[in-house]
PDB file of N, CA and C in Angstrom:
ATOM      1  N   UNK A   1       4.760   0.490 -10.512  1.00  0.00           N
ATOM      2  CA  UNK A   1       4.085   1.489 -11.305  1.00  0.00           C
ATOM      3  C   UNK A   1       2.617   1.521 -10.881  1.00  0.00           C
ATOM      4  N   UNK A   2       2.327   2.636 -10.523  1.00  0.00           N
ATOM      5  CA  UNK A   2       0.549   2.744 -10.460  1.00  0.00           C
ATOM      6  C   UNK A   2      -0.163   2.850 -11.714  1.00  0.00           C
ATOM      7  N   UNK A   3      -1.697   2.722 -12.053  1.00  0.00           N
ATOM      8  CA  UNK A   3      -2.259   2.646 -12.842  1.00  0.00           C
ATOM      9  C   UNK A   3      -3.482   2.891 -12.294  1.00  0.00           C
ATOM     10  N   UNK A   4      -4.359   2.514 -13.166  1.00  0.00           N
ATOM     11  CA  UNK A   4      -5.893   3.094 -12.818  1.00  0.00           C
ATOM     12  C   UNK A   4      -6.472   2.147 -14.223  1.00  0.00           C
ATOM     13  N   UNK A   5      -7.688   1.687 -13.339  1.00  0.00           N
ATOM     14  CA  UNK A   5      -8.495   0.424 -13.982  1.00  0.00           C
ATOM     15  C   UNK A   5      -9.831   1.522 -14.488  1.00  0.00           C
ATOM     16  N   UNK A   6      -9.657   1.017 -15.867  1.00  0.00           N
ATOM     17  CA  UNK A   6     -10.672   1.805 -16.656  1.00  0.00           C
ATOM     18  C   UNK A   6     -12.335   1.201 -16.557  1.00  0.00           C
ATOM     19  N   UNK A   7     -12.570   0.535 -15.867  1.00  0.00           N
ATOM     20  CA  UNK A   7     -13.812   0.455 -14.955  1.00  0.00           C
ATOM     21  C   UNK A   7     -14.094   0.889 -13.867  1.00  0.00           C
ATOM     22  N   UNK A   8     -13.757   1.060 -13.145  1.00  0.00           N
ATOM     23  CA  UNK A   8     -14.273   1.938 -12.189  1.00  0.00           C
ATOM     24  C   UNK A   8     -13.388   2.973 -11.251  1.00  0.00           C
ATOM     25  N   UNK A   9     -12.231   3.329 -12.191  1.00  0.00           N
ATOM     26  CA  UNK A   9     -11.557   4.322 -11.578  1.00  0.00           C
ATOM     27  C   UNK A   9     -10.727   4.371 -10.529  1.00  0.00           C
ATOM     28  N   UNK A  10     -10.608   3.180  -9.892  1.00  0.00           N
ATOM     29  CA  UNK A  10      -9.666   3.257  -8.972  1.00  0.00           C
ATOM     30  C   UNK A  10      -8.136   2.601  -9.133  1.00  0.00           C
ATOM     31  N   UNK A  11      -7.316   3.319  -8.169  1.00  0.00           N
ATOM     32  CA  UNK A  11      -5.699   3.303  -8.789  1.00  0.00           C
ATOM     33  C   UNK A  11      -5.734   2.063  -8.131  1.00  0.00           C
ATOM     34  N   UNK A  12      -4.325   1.048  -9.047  1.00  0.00           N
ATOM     35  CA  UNK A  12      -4.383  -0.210  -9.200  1.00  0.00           C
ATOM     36  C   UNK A  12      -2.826  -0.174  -9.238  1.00  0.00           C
ATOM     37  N   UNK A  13      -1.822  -1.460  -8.505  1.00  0.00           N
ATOM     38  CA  UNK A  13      -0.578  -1.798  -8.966  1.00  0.00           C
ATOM     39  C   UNK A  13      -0.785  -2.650 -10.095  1.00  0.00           C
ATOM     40  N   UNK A  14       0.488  -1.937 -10.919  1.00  0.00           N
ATOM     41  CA  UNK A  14       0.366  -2.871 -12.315  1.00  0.00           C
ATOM     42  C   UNK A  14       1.906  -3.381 -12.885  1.00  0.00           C
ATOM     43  N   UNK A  15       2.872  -2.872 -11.709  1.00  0.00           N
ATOM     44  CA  UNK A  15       3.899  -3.698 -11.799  1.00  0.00           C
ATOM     45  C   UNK A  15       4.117  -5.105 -11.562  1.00  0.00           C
ATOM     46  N   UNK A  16       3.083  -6.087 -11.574  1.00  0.00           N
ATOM     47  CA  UNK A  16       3.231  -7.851 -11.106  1.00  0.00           C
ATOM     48  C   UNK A  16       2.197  -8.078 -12.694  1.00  0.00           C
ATOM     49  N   UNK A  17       2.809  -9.201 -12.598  1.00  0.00           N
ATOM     50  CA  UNK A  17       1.995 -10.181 -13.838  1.00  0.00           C
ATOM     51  C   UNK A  17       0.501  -9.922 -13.898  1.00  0.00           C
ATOM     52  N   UNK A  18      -0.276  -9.787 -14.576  1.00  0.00           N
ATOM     53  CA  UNK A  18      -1.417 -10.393 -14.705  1.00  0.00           C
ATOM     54  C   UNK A  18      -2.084  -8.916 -13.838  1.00  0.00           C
ATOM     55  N   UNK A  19      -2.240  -7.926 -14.057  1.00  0.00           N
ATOM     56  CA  UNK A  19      -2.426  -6.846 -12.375  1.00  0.00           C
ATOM     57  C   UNK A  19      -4.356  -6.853 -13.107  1.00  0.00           C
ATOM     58  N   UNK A  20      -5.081  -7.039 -12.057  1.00  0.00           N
ATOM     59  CA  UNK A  20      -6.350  -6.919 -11.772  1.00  0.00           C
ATOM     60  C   UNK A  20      -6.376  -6.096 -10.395  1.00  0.00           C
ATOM     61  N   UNK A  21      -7.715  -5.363 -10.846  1.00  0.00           N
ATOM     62  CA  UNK A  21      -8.416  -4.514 -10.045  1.00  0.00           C
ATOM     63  C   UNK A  21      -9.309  -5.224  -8.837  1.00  0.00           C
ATOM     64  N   UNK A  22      -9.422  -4.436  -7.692  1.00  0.00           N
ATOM     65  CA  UNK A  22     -10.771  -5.252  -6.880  1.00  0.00           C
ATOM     66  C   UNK A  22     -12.143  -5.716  -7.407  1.00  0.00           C
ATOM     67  N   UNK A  23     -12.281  -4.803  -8.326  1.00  0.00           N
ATOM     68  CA  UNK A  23     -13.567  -4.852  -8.917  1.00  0.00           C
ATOM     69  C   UNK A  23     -13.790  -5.918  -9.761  1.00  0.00           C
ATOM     70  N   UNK A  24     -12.708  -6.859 -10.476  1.00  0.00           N
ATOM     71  CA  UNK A  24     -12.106  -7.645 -10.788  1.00  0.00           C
ATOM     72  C   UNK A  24     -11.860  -7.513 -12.346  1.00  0.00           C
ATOM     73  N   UNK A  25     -11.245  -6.430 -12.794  1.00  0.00           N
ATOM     74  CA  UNK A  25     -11.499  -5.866 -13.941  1.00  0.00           C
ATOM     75  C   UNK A  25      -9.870  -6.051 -14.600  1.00  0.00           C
ATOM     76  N   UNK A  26      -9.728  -6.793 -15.383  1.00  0.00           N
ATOM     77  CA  UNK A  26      -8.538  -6.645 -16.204  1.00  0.00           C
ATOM     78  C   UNK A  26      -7.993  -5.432 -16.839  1.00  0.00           C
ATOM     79  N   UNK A  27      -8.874  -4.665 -17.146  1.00  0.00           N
ATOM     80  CA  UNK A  27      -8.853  -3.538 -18.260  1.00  0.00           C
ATOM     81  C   UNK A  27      -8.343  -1.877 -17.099  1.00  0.00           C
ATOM     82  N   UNK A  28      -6.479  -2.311 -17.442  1.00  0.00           N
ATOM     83  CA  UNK A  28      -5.651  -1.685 -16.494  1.00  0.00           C
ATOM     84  C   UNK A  28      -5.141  -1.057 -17.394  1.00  0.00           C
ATOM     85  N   UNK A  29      -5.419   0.709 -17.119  1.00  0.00           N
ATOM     86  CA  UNK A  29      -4.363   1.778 -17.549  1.00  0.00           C
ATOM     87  C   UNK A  29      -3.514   2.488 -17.171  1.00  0.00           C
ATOM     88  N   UNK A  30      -2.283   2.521 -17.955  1.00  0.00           N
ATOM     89  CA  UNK A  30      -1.213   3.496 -17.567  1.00  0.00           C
ATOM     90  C   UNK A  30      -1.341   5.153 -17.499  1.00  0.00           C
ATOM     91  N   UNK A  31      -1.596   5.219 -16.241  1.00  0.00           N
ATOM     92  CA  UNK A  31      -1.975   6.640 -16.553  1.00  0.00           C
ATOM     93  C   UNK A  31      -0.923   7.491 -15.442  1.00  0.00           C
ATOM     94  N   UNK A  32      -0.829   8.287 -16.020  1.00  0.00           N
ATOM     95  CA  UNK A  32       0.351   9.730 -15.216  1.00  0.00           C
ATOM     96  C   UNK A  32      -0.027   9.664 -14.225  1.00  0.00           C
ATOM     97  N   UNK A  33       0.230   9.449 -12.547  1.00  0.00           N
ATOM     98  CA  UNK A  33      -0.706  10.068 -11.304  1.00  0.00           C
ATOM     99  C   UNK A  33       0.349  11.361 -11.189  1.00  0.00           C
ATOM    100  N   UNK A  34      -0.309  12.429 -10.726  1.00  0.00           N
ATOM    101  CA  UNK A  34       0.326  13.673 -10.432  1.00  0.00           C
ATOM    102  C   UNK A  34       0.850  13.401  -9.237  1.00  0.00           C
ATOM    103  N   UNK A  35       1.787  14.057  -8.352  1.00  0.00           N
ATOM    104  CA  UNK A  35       3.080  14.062  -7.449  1.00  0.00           C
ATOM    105  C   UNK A  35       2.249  14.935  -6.846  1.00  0.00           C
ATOM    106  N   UNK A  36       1.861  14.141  -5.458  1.00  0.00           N
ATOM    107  CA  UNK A  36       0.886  14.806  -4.888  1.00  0.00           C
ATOM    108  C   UNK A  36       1.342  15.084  -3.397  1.00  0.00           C
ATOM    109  N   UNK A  37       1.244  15.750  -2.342  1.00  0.00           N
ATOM    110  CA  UNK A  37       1.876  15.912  -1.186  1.00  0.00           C
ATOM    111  C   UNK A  37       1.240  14.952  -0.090  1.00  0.00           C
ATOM    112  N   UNK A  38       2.367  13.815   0.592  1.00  0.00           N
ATOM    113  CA  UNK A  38       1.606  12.752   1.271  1.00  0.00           C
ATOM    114  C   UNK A  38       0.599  13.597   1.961  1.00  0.00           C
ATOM    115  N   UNK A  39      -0.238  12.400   2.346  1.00  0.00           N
ATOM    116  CA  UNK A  39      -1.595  12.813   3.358  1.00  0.00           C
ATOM    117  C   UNK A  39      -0.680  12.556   4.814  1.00  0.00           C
ATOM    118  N   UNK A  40      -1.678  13.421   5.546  1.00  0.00           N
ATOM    119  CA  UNK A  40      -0.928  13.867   7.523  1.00  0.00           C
ATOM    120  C   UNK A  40      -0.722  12.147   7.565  1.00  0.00           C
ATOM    121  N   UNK A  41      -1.606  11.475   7.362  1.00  0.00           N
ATOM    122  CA  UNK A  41      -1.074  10.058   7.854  1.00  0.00           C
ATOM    123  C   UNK A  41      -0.073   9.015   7.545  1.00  0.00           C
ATOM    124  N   UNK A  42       0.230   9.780   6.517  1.00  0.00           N
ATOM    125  CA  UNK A  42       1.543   8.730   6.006  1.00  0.00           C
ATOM    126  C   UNK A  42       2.833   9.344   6.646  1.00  0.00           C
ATOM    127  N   UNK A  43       3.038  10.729   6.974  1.00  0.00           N
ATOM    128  CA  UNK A  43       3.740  11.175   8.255  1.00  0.00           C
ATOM    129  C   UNK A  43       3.623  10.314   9.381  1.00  0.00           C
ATOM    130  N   UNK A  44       2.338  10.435   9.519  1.00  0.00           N
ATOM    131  CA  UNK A  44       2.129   9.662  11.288  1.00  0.00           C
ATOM    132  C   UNK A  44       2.470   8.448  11.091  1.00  0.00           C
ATOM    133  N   UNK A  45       1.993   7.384  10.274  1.00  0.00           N
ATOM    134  CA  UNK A  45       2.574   5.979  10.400  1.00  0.00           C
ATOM    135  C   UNK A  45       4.310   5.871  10.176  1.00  0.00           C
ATOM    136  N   UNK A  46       4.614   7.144   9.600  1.00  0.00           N
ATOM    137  CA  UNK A  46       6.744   6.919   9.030  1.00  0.00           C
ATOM    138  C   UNK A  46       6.924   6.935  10.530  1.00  0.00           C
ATOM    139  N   UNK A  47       6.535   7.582  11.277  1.00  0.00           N
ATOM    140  CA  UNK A  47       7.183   7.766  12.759  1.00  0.00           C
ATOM    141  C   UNK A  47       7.135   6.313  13.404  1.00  0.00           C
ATOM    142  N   UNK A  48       6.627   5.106  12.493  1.00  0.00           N
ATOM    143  CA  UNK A  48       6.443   3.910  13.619  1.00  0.00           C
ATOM    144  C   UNK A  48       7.449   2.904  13.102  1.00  0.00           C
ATOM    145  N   UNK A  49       7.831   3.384  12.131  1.00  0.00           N
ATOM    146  CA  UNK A  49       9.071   2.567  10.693  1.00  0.00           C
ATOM    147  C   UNK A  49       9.987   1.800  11.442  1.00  0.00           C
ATOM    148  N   UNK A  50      10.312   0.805  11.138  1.00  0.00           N
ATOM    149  CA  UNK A  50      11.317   0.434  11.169  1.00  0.00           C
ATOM    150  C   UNK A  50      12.373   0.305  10.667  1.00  0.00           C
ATOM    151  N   UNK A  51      13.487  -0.126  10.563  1.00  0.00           N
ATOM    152  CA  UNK A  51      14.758  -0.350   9.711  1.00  0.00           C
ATOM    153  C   UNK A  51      14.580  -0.908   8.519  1.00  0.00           C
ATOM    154  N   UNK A  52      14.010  -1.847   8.546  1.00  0.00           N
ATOM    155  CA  UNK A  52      13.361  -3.188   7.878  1.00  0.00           C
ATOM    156  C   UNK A  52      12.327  -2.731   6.660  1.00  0.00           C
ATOM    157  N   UNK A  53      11.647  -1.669   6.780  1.00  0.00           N
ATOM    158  CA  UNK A  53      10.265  -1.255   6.334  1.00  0.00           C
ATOM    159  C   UNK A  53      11.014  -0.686   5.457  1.00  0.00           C
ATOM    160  N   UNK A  54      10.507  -0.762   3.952  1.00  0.00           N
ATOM    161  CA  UNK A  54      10.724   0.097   2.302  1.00  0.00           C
ATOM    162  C   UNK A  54       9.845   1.399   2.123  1.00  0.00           C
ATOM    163  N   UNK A  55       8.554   0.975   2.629  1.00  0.00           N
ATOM    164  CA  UNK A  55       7.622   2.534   2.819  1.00  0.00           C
ATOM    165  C   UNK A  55       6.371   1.772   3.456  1.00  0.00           C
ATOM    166  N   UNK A  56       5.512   3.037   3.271  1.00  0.00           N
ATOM    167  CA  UNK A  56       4.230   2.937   4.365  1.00  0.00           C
ATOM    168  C   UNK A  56       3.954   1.776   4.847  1.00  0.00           C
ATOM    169  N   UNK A  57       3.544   1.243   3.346  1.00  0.00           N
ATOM    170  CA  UNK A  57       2.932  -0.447   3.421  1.00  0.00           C
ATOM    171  C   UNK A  57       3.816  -1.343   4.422  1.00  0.00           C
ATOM    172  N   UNK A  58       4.675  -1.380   4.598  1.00  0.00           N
ATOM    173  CA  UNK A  58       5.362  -2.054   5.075  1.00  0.00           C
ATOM    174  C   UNK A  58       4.976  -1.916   7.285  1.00  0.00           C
ATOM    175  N   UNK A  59       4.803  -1.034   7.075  1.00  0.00           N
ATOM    176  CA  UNK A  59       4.436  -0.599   8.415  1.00  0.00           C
ATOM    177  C   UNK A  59       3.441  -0.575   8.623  1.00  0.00           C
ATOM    178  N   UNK A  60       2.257  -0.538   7.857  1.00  0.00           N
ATOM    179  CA  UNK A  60       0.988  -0.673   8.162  1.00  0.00           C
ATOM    180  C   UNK A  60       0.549  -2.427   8.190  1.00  0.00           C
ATOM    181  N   UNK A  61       1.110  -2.796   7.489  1.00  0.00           N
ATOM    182  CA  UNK A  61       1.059  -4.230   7.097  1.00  0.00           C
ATOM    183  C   UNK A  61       1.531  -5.046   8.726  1.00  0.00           C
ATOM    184  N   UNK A  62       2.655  -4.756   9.278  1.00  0.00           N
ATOM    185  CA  UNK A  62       2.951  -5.085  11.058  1.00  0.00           C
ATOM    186  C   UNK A  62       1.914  -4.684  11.747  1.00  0.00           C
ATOM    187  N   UNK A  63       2.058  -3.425  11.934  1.00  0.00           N
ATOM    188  CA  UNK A  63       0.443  -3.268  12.820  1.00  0.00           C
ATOM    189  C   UNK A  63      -0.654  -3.983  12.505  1.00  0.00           C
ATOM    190  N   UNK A  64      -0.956  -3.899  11.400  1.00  0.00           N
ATOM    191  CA  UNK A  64      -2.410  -4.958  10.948  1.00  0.00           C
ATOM    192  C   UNK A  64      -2.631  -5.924  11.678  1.00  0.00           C
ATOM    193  N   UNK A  65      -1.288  -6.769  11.381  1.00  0.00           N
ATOM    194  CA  UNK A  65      -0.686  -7.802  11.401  1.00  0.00           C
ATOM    195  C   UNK A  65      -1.343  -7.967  13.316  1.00  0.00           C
ATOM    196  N   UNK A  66      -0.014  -7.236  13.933  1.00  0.00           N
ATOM    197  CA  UNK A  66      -0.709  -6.932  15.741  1.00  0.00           C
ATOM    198  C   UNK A  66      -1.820  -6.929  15.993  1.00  0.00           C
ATOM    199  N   UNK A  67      -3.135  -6.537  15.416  1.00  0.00           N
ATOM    200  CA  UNK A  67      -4.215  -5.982  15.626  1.00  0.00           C
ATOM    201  C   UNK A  67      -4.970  -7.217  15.050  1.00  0.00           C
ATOM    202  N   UNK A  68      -4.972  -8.080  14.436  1.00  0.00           N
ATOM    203  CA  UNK A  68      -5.614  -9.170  14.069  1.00  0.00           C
ATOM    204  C   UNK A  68      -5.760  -9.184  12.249  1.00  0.00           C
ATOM    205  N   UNK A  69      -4.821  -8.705  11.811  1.00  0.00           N
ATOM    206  CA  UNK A  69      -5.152  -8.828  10.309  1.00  0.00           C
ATOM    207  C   UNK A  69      -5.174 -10.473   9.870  1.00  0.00           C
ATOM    208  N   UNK A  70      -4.595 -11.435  10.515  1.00  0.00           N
ATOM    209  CA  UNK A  70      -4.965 -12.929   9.618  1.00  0.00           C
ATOM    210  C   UNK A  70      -6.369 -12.914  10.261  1.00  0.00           C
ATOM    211  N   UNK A  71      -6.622 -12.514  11.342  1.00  0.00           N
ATOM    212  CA  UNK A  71      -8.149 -13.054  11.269  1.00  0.00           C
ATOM    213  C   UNK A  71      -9.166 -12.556  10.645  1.00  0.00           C
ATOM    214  N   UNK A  72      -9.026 -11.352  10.534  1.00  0.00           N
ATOM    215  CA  UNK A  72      -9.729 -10.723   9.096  1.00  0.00           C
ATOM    216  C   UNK A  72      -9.674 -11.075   7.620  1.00  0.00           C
ATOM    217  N   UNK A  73      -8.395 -12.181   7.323  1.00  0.00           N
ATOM    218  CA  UNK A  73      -7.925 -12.829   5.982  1.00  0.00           C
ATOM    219  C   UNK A  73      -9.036 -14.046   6.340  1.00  0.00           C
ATOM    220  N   UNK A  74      -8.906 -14.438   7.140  1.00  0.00           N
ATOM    221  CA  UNK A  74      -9.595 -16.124   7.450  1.00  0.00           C
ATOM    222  C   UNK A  74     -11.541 -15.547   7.224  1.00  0.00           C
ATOM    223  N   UNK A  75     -11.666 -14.441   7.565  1.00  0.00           N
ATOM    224  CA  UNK A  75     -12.764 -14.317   7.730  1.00  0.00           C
ATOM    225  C   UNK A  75     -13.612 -13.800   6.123  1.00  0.00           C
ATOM    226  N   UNK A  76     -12.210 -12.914   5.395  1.00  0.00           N
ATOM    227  CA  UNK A  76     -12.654 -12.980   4.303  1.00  0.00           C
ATOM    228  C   UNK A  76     -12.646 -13.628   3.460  1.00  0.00           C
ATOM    229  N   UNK A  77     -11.629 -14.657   3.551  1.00  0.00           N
ATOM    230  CA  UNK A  77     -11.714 -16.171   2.492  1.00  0.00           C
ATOM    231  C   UNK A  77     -12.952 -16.984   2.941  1.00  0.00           C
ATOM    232  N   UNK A  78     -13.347 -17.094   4.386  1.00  0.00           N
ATOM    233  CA  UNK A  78     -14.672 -17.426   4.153  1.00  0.00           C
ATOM    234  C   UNK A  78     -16.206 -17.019   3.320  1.00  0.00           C
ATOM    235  N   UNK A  79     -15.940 -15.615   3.346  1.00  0.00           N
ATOM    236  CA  UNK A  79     -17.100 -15.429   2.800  1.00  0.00           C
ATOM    237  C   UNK A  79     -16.725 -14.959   1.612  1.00  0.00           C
ATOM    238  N   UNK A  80     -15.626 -15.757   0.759  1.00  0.00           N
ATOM    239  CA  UNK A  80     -15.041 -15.837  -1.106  1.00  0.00           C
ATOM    240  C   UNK A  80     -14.458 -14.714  -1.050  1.00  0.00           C
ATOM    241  N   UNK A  81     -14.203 -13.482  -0.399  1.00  0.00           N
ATOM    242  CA  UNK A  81     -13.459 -12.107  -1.139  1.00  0.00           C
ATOM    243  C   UNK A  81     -12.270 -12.349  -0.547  1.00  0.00           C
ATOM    244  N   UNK A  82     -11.164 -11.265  -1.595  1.00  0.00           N
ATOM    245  CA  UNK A  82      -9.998 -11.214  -1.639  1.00  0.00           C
ATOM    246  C   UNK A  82      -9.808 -10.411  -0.092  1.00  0.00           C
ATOM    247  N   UNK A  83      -9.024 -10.086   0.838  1.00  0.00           N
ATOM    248  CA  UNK A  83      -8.272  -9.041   1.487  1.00  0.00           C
ATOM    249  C   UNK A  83      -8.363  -7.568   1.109  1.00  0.00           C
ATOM    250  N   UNK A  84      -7.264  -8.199   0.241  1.00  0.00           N
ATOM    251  CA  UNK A  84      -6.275  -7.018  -1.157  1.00  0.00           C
ATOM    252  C   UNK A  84      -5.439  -6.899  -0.018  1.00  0.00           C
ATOM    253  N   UNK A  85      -4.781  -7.295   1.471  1.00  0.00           N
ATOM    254  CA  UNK A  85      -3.412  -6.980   1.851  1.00  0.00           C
ATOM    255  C   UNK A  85      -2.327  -6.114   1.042  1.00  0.00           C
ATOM    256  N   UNK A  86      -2.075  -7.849   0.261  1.00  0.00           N
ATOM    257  CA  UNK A  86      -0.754  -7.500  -0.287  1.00  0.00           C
ATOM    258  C   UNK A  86      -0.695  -6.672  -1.096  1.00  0.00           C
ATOM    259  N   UNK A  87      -2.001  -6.383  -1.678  1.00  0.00           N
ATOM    260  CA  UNK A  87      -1.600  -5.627  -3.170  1.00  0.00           C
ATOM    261  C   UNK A  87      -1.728  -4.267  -2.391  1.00  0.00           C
ATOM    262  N   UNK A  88      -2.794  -3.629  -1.680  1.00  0.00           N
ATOM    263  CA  UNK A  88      -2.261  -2.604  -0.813  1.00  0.00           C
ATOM    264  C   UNK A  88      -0.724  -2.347  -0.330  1.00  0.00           C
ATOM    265  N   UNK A  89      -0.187  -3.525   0.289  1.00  0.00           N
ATOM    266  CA  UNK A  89       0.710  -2.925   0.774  1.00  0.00           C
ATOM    267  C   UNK A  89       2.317  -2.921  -0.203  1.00  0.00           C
ATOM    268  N   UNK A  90       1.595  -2.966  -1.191  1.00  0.00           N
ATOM    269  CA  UNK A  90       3.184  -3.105  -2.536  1.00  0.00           C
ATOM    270  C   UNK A  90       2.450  -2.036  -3.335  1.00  0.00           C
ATOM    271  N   UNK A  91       1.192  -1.565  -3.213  1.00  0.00           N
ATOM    272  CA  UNK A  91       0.957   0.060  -4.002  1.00  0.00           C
ATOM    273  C   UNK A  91       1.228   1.161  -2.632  1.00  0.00           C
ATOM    274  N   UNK A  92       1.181   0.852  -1.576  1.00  0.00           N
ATOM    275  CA  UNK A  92       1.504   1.866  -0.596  1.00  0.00           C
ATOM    276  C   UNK A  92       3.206   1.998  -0.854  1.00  0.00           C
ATOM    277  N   UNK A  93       4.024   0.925  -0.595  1.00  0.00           N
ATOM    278  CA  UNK A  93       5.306   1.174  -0.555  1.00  0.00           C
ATOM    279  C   UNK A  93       5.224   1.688  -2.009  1.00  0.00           C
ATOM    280  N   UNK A  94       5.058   1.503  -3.350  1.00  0.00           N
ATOM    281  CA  UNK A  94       5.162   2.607  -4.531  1.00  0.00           C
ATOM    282  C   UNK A  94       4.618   3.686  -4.467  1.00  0.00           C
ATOM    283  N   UNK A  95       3.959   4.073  -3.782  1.00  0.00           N
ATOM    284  CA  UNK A  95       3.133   5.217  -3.667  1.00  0.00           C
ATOM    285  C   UNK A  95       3.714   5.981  -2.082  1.00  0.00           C
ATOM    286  N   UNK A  96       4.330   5.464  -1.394  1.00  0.00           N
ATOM    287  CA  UNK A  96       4.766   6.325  -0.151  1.00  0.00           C
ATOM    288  C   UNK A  96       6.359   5.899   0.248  1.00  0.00           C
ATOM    289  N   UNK A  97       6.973   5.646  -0.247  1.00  0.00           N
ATOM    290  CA  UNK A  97       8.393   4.861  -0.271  1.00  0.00           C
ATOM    291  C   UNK A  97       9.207   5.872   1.259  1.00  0.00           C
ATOM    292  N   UNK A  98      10.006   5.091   1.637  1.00  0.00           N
ATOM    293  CA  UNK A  98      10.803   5.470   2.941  1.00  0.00           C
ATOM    294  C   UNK A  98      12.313   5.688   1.914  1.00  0.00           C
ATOM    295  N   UNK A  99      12.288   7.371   1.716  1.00  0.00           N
ATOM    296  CA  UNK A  99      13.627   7.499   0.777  1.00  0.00           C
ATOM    297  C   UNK A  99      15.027   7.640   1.282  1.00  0.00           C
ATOM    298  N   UNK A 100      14.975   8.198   3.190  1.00  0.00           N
ATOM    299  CA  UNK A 100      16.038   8.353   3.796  1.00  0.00           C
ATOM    300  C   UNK A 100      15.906   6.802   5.052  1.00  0.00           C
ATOM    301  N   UNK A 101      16.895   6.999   5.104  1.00  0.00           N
ATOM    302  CA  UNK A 101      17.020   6.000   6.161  1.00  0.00           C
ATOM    303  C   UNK A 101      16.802   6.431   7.398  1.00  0.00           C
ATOM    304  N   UNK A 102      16.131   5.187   8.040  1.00  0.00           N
ATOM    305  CA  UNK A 102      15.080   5.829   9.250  1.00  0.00           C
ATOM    306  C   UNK A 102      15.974   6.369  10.246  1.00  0.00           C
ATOM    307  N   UNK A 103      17.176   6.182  10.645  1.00  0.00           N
ATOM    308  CA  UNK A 103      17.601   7.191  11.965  1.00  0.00           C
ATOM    309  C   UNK A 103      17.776   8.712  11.187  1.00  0.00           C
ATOM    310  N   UNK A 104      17.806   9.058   9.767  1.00  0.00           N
ATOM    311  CA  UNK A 104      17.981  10.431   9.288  1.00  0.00           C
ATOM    312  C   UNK A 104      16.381  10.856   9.510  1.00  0.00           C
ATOM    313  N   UNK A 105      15.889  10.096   9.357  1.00  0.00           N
ATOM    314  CA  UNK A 105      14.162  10.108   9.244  1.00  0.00           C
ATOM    315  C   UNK A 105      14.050  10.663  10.502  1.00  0.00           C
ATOM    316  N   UNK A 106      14.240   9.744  11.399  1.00  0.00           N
ATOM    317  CA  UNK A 106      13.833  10.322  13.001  1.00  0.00           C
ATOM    318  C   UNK A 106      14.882  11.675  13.485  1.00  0.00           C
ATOM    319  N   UNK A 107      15.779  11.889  13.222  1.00  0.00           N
ATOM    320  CA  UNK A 107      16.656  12.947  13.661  1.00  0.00           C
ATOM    321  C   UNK A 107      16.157  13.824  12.837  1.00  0.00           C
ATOM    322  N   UNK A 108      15.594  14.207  11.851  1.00  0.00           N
ATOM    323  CA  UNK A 108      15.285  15.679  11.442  1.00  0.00           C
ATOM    324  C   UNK A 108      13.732  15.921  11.560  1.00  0.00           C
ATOM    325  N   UNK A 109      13.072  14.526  12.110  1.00  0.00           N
ATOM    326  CA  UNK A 109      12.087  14.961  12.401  1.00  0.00           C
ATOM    327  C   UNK A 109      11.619  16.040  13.837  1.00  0.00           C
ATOM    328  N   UNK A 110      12.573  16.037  14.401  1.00  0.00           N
ATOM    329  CA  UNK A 110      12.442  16.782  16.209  1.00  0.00           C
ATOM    330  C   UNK A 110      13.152  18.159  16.006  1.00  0.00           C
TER     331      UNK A 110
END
């Protein structure tokens, strides 16, 4: 479920225990998000999907991953801040979900 943290406005997962904001704000609301038409890029990253992958997050989270995302984790636990990885990539898969299965995905895309 998405939500939105009544401090500073930005949408927040609030389906896990305990859901805090970046900002580090407890004070999490349930609010309606409107059904909005993905952005061009969540097209462009479905084209890199794998079998394996539930939605966006899931695919952005591998590439990261390729590109040096633990060393960007190591670098931000050094200097005390969170990532937010994971919680990005479990509000991307709620927020961009892979609803057909990827060879229907790739065959009606051409």
């Amino acid at each position: 479920m998405i939500c939105t943290c009544r401090d500073c406005g930005r949408t927040v997962l609030c389906g896990v225990p305990h859901p805090r904001c970046v900002c580090g704000s407890q004070q999490i609301a349930v609010v309606p998000h409107e059904v909005e038409a993905n952005p061009a890029w969540v097209g462009i990253v479905s084209y890199f999907r794998t079998s394996e992958d539930t939605g966006v997050g899931d695919t952005v989270q591998r590439y990261a991953a390729m590109l040096g995302g633990e060393l960007f984790k190591a670098w931000a636990k050094k200097l005390g801040m969170p990532c937010g990885c994971t919680t990005r990539q479990k509000e991307w898969n709620l927020r961009y979900p892979y609803t057909a299965p990827h060879d229907q995905q790739q065959s009606s895309s051409h």
